[in-house]
Protein backbone atom coordinates (compact mmCIF):
# COMPACT_ATOMS: atom_id res chain seq x y z
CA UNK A 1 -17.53 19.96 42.72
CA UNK A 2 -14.94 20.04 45.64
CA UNK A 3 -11.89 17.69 45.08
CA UNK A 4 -8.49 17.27 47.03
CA UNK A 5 -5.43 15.89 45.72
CA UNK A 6 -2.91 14.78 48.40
CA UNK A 7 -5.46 16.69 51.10
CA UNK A 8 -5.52 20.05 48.96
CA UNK A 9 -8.00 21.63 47.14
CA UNK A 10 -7.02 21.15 43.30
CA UNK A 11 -8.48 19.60 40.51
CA UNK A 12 -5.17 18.59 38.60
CA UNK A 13 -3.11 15.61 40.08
CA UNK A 14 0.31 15.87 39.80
CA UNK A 15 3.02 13.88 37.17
CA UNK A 16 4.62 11.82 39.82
CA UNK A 17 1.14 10.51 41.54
CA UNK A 18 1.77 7.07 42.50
CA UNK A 19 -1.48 6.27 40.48
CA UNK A 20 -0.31 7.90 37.05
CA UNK A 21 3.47 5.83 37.77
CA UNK A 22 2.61 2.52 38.42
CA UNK A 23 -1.37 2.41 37.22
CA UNK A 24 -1.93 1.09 41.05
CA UNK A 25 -4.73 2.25 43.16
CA UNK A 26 -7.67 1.81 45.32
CA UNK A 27 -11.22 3.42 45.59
CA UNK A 28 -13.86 3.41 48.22
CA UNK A 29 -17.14 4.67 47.14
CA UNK A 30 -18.92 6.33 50.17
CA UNK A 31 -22.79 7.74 49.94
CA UNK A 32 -23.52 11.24 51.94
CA UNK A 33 -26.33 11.47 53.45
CA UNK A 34 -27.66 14.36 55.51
CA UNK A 35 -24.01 15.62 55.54
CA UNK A 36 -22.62 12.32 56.68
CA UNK A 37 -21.19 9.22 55.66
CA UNK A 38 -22.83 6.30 56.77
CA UNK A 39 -20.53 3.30 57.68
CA UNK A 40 -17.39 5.50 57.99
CA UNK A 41 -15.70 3.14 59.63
CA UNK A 42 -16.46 -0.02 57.58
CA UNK A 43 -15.33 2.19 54.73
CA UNK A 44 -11.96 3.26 56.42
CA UNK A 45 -11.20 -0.64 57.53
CA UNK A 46 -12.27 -1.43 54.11
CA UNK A 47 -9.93 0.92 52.45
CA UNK A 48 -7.06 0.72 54.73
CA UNK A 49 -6.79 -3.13 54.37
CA UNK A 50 -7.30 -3.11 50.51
CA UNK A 51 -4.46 -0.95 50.39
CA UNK A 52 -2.39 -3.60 52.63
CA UNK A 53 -3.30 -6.57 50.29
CA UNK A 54 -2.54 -4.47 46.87
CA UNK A 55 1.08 -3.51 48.89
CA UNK A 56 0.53 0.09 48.89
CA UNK A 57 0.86 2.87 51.20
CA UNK A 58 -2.74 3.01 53.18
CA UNK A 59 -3.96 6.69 53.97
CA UNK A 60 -3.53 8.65 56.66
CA UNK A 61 -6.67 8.25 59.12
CA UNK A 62 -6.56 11.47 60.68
CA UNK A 63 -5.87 13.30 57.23
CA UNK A 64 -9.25 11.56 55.52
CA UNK A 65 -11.58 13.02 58.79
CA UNK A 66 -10.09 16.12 58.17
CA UNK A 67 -10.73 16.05 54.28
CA UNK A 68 -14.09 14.16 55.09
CA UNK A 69 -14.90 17.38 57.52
CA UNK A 70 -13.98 19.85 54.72
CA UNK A 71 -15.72 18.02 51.93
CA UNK A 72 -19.09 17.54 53.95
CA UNK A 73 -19.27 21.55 54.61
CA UNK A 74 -19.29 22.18 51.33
């Protein structure tokens, strides 16, 4: 399995993730197909404006199509 935590490659996530503080967070679940991701952009719209509603910092575009790049070659 291939996992980043804050655009690394780990597998632990770290004591002061704003997840494990507050118990706030957000999820997009995104099928891969043929080593793509359908809908990528729905999903990022999706994803960035659930994160504006809940009042927490979205993610960084450019930083998920680089993780998005690096997961997919796997």
């Amino acid at each position: 399995m291939r996992c980043l935590i804050d655009g690394r490659p780990d597998d632990r996530v770290p004591v002061d993730d704003r997840g494990l503080r507050y118990g706030d967070g957000l999820f997009e679940t995104m099928r891969v197909h043929d080593a793509a991701v359908p809908l990528w952009n729905a999903h990022l719209h999706r994803l960035t404006a659930g994160c504006r509603r809940l009042g927490i910092p979205g993610p960084d575009p450019v930083m998920l199509e680089r993780e998005r790049g690096w997961l997919l070659d796997a």
